[in-house]
C-alpha atoms as a PDB file:
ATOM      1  CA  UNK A   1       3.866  20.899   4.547  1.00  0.00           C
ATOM      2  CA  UNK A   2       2.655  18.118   6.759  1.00  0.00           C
ATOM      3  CA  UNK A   3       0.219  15.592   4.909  1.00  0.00           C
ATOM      4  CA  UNK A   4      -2.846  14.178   6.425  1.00  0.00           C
ATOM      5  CA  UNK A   5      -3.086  10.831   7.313  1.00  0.00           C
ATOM      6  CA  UNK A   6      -5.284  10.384   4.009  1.00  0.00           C
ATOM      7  CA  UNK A   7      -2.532  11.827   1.660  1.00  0.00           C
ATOM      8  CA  UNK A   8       0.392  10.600   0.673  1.00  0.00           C
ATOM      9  CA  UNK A   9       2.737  11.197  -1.760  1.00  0.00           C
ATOM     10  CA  UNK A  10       4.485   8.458  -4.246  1.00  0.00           C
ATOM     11  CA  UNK A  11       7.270   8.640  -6.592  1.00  0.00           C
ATOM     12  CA  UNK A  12       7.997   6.331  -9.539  1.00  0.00           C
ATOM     13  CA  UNK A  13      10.847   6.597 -11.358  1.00  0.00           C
ATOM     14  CA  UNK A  14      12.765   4.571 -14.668  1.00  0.00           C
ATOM     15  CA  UNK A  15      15.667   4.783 -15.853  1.00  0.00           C
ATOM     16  CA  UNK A  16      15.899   6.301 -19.422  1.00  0.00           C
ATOM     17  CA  UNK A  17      17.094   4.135 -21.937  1.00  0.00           C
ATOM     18  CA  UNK A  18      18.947   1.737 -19.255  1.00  0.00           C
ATOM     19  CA  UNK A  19      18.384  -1.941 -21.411  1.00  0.00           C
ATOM     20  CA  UNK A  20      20.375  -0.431 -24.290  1.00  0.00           C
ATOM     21  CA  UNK A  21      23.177   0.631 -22.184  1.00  0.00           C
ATOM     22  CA  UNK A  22      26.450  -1.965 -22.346  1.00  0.00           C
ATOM     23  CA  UNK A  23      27.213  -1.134 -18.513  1.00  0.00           C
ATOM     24  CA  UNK A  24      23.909  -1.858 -17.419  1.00  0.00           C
ATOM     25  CA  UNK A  25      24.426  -4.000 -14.626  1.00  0.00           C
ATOM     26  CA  UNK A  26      26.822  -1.213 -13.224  1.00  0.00           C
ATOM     27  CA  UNK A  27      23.681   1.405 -13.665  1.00  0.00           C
ATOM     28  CA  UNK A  28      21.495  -1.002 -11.681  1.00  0.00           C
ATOM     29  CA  UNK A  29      24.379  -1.121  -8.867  1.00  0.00           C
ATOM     30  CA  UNK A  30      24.436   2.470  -9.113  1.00  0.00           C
ATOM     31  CA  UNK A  31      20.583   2.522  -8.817  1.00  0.00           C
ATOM     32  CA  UNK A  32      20.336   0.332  -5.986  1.00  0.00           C
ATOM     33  CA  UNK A  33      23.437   2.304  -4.139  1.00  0.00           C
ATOM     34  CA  UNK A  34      21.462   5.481  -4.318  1.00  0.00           C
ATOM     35  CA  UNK A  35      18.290   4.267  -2.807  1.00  0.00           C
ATOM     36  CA  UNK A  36      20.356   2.878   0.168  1.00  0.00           C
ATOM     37  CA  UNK A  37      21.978   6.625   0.328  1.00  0.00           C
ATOM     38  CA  UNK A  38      17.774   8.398   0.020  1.00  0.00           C
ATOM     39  CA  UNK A  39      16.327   5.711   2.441  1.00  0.00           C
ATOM     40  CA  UNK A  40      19.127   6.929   4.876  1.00  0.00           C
ATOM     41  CA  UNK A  41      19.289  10.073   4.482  1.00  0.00           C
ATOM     42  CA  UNK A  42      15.659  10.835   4.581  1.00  0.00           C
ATOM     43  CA  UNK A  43      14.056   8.352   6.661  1.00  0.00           C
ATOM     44  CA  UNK A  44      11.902  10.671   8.892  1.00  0.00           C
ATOM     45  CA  UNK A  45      10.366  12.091   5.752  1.00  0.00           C
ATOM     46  CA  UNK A  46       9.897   8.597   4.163  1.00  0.00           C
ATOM     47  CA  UNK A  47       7.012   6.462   4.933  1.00  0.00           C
ATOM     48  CA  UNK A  48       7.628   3.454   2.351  1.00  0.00           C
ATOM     49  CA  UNK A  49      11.362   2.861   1.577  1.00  0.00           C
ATOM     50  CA  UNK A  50      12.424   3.284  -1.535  1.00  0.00           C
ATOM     51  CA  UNK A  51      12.898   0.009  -4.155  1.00  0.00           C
ATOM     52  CA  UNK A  52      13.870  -1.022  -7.061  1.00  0.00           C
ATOM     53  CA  UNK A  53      11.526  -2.099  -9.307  1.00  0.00           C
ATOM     54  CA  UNK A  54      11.461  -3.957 -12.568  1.00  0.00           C
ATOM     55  CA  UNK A  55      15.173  -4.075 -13.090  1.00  0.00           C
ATOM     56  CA  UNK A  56      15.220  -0.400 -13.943  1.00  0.00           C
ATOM     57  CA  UNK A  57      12.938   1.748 -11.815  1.00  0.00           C
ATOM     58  CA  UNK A  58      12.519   2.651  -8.550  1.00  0.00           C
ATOM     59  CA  UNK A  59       9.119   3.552  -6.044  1.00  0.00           C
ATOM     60  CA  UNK A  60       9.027   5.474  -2.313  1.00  0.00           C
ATOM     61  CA  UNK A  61       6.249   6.918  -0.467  1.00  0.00           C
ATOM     62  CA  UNK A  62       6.556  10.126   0.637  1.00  0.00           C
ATOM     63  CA  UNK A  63       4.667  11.434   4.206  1.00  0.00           C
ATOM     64  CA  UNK A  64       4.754  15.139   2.955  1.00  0.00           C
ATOM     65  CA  UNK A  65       6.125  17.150  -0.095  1.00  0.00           C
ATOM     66  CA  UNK A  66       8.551  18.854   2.025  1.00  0.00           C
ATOM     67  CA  UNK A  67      11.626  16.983   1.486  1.00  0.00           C
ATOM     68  CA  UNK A  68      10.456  16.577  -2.538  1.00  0.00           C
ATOM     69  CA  UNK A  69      13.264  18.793  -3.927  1.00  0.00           C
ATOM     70  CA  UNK A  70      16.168  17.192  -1.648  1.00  0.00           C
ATOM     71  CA  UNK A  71      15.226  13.708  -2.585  1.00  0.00           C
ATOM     72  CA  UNK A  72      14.965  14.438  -6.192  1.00  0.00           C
ATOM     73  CA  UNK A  73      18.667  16.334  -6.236  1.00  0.00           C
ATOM     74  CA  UNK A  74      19.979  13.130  -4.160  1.00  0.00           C
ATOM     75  CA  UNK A  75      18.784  10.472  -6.533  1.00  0.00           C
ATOM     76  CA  UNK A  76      20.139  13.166  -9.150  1.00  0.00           C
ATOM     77  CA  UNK A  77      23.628  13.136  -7.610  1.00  0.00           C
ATOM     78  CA  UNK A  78      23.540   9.133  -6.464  1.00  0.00           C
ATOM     79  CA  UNK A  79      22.188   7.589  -9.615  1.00  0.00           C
ATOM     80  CA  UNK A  80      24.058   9.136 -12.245  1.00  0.00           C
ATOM     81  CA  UNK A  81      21.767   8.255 -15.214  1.00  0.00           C
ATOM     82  CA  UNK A  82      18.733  10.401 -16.736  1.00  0.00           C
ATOM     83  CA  UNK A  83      15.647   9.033 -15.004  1.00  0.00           C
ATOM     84  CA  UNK A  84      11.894  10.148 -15.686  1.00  0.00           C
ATOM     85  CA  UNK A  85       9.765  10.585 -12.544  1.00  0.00           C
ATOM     86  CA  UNK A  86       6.051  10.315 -12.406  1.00  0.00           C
ATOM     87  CA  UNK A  87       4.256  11.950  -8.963  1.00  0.00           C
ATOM     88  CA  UNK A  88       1.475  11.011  -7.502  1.00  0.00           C
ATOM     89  CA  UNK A  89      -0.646  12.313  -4.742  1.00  0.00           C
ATOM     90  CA  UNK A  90      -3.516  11.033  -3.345  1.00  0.00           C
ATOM     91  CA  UNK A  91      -4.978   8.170  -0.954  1.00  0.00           C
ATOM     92  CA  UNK A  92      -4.112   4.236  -0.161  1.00  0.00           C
ATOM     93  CA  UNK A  93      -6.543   1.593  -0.444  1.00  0.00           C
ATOM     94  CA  UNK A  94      -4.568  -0.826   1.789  1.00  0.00           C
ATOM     95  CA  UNK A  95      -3.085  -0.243   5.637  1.00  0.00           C
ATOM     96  CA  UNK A  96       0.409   1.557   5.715  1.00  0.00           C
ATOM     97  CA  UNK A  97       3.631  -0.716   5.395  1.00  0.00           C
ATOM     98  CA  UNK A  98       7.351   0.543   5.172  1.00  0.00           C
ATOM     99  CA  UNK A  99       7.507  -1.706   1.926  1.00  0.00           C
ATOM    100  CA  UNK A 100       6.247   0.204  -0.850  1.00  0.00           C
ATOM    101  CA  UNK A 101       5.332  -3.358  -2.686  1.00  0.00           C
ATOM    102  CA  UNK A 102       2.560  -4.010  -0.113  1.00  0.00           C
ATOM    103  CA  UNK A 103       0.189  -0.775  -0.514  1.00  0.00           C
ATOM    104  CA  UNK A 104      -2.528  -0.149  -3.298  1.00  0.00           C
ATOM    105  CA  UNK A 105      -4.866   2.724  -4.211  1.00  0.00           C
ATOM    106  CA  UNK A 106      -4.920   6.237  -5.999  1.00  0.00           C
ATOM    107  CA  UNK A 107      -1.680   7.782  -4.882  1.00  0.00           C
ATOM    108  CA  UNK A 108       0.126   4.571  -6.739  1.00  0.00           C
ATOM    109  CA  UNK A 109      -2.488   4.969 -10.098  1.00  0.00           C
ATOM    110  CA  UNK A 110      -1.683   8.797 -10.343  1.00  0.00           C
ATOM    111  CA  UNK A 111       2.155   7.940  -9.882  1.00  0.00           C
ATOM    112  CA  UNK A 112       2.578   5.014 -12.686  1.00  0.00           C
ATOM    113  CA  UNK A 113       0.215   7.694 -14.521  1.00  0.00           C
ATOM    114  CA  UNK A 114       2.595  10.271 -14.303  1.00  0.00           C
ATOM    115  CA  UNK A 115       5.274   8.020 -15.210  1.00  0.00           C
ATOM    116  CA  UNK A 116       3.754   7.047 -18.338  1.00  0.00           C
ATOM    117  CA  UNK A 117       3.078  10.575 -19.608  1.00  0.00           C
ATOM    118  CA  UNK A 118       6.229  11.952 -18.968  1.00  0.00           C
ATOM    119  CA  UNK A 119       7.830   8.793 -21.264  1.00  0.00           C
ATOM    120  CA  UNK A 120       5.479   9.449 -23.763  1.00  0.00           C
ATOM    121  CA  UNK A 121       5.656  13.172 -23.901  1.00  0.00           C
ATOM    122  CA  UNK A 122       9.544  12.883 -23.632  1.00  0.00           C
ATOM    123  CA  UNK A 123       9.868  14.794 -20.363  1.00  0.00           C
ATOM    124  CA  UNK A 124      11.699  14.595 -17.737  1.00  0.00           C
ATOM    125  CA  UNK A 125       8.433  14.088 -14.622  1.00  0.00           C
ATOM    126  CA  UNK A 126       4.900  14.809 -14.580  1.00  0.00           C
ATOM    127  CA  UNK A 127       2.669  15.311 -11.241  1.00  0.00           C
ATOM    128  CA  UNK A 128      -0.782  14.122 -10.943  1.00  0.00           C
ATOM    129  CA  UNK A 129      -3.024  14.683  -8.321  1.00  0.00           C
ATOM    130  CA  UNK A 130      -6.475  16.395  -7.521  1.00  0.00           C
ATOM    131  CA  UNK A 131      -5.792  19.740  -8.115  1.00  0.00           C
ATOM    132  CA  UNK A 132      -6.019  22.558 -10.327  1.00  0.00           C
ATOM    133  CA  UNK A 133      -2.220  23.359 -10.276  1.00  0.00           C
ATOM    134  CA  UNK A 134      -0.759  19.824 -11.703  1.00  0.00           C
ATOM    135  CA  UNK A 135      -0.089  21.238 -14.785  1.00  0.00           C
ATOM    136  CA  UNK A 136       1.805  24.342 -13.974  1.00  0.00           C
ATOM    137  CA  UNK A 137       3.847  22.132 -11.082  1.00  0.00           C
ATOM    138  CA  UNK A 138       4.735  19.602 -14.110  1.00  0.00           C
ATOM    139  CA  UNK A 139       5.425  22.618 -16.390  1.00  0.00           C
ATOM    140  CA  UNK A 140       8.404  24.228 -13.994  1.00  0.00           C
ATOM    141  CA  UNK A 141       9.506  20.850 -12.560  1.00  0.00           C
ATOM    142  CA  UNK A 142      10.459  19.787 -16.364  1.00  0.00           C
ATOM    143  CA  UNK A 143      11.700  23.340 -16.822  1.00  0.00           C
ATOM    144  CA  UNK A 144      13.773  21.971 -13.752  1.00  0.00           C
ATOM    145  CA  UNK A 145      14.863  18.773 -14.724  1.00  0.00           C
ATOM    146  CA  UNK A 146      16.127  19.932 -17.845  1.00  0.00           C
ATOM    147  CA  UNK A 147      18.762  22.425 -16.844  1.00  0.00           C
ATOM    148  CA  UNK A 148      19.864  20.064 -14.102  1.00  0.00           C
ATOM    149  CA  UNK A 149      19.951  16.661 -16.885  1.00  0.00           C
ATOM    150  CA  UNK A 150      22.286  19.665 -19.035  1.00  0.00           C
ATOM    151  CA  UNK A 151      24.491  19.961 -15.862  1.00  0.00           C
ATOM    152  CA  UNK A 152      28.153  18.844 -16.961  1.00  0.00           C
ATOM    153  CA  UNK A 153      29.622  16.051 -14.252  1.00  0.00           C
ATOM    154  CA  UNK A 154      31.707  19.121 -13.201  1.00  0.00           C
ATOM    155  CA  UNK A 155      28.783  21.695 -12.515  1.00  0.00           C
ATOM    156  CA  UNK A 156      26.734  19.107 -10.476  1.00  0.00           C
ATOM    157  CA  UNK A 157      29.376  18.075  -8.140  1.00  0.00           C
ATOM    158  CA  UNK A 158      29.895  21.346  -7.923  1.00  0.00           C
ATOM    159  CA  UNK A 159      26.345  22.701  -7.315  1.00  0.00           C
ATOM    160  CA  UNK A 160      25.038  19.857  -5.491  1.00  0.00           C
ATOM    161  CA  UNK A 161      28.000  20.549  -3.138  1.00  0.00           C
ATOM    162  CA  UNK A 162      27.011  23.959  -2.684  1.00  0.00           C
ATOM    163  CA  UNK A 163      23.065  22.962  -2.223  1.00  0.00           C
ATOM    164  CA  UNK A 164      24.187  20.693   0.471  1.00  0.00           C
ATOM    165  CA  UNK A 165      26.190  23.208   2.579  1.00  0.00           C
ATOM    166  CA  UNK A 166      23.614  26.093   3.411  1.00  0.00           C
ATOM    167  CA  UNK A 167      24.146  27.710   0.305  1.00  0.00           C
ATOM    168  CA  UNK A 168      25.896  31.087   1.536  1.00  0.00           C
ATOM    169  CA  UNK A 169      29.265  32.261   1.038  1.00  0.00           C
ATOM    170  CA  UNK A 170      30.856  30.092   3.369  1.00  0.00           C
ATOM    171  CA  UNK A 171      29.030  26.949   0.929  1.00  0.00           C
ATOM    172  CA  UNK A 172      31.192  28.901  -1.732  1.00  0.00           C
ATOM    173  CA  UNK A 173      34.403  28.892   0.142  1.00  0.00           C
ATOM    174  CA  UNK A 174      34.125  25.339   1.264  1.00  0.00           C
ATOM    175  CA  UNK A 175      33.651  24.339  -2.583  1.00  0.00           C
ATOM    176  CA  UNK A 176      36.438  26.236  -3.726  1.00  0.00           C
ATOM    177  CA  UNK A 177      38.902  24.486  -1.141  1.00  0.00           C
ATOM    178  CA  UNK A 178      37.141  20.767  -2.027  1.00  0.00           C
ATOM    179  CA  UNK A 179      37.401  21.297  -5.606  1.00  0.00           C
ATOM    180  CA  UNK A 180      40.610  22.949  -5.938  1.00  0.00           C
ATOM    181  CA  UNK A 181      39.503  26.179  -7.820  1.00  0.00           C
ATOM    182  CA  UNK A 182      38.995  29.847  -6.849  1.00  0.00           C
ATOM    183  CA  UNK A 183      35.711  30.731  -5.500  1.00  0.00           C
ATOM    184  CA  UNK A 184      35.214  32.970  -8.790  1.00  0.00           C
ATOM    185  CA  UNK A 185      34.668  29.618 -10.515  1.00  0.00           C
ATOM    186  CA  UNK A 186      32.124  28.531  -7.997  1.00  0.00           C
ATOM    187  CA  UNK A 187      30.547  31.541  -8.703  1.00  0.00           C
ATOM    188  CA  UNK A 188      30.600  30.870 -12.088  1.00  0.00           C
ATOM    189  CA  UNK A 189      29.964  27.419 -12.397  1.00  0.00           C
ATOM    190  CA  UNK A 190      26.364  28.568 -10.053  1.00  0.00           C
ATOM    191  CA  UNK A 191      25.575  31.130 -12.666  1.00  0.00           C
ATOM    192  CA  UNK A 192      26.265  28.949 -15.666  1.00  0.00           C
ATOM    193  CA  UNK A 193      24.128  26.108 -14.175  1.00  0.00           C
ATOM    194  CA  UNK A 194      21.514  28.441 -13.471  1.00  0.00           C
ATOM    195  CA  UNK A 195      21.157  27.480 -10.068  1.00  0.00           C
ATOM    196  CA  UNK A 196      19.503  30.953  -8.416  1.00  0.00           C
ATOM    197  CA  UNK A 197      16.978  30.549 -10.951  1.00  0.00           C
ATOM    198  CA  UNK A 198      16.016  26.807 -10.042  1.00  0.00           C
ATOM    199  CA  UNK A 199      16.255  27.619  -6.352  1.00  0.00           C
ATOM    200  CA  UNK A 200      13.985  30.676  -7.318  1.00  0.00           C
ATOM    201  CA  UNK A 201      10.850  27.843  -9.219  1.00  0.00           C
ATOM    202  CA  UNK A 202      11.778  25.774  -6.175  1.00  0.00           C
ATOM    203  CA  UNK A 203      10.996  28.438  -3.913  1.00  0.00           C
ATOM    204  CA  UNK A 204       8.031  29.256  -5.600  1.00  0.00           C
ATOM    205  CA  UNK A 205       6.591  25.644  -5.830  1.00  0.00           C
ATOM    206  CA  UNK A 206       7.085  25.239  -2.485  1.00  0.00           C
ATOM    207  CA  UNK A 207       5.007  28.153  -0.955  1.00  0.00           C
ATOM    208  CA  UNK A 208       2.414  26.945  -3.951  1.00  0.00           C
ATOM    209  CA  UNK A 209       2.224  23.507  -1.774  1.00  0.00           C
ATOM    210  CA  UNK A 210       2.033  25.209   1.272  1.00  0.00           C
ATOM    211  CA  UNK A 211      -0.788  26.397   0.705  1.00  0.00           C
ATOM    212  CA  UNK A 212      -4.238  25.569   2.662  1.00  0.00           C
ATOM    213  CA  UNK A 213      -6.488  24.829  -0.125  1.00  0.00           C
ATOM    214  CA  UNK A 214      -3.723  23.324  -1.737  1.00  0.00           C
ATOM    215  CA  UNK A 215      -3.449  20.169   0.749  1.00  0.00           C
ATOM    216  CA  UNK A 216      -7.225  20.826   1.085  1.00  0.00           C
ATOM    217  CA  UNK A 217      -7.938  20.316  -2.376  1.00  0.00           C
ATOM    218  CA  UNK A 218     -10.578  23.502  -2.180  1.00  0.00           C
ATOM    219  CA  UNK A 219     -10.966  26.326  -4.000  1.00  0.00           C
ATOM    220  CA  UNK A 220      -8.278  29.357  -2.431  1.00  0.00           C
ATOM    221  CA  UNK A 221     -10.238  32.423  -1.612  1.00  0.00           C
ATOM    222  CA  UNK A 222      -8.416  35.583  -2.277  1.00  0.00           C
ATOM    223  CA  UNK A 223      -4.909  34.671  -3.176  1.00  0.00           C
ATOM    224  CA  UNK A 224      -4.872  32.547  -0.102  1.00  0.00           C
END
């Protein structure tokens, strides 16, 4: 899932409801820890590093979709407070620079865009872009985001654990040892957190973005 050098892929995100929280300046830490911990982590796949912005939110430019789901899950585990996400996919007006700050054009529109109608539609993230499928991507990603924002602190240590070691039975044997339980509670806490079903969507979304006339913004001919 490669992008062109014409499209490119930005996230904006806010925290929900930081300004009336009492620990706020802790959440901002928290905010600005986990952006240090995606920038790292994900630097091939990054071409603007992500930033805080406003206080509350954060913005990163993405060179291809591949990496979406990872980045999302990491803010997810890093942050630790509900955050709405608007994506945007399109084109830059200005030349490329690793600082998100200093680019302009319709990738950045479509992402405060998105931004704004998931807050007012009380979701979770909504995707904008040029094609026909934005509405059933922002359909299953809020389908998503709200069994993962239901996730106890236990189930996505837990899960996100699992995610992050190859997910196979040895995943499950090296959470049951790190957490101190018996792997029929890993097993569990995976089927209670409805995790094979949101790798399923994932899955699904993926091969969706794969797709030729996808990137190509065309019309797919036969199922293709």
């Amino acid at each position: 899932m490669h992008a062109s050098q014409d499209w490119h892929i930005v996230l904006t995100g806010d925290l929900k409801s930081s300004r009336k929280q009492k620990d706020r300046a802790k959440i901002q830490e928290d905010l600005k820890n986990a952006l240090v911990i995606v920038n790292k982590t994900f630097d091939e796949a990054i071409s603007a590093d992500f930033m805080v912005v406003g206080g509350d939110g954060f913005q990163g430019m993405l060179s291809s979709l591949e990496y979406f789901f990872d980045i999302y899950y990491k803010l997810v585990e890093n942050i630790g407070h509900q955050f709405y996400l608007g994506v945007g996919v399109g084109g830059i007006s200005t030349s490329l620079s690793k600082n998100v700050s200093e680019m302009d054009g319709e990738v950045f529109y479509r992402s405060s865009e998105s931004l704004s109608k998931a807050k007012k539609e009380r979701s979770w993230i909504a995707f904008k872009s040029a094609w026909w499928g934005d509405n059933i991507i922002t359909s299953s990603l809020n389908l998503m985001a709200d069994v993962v924002w239901n996730w106890s602190k236990k189930q996505r240590d837990i899960i996100l654990y699992y995610r992050s070691h190859r997910e196979n039975r040895e995943a499950v044997e090296l959470a049951a040892e790190n957490f101190g339980v018996g792997e029929r509670s890993i097993y569990k806490t995976l089927r209670t957190g409805k995790y094979h079903l949101l790798k399923k969507t994932e899955d699904a979304l993926k091969e969706m973005m794969n797709q030729k006339w996808f990137k190509s913004n065309i019309e797919p001919k036969n199922g293709q």
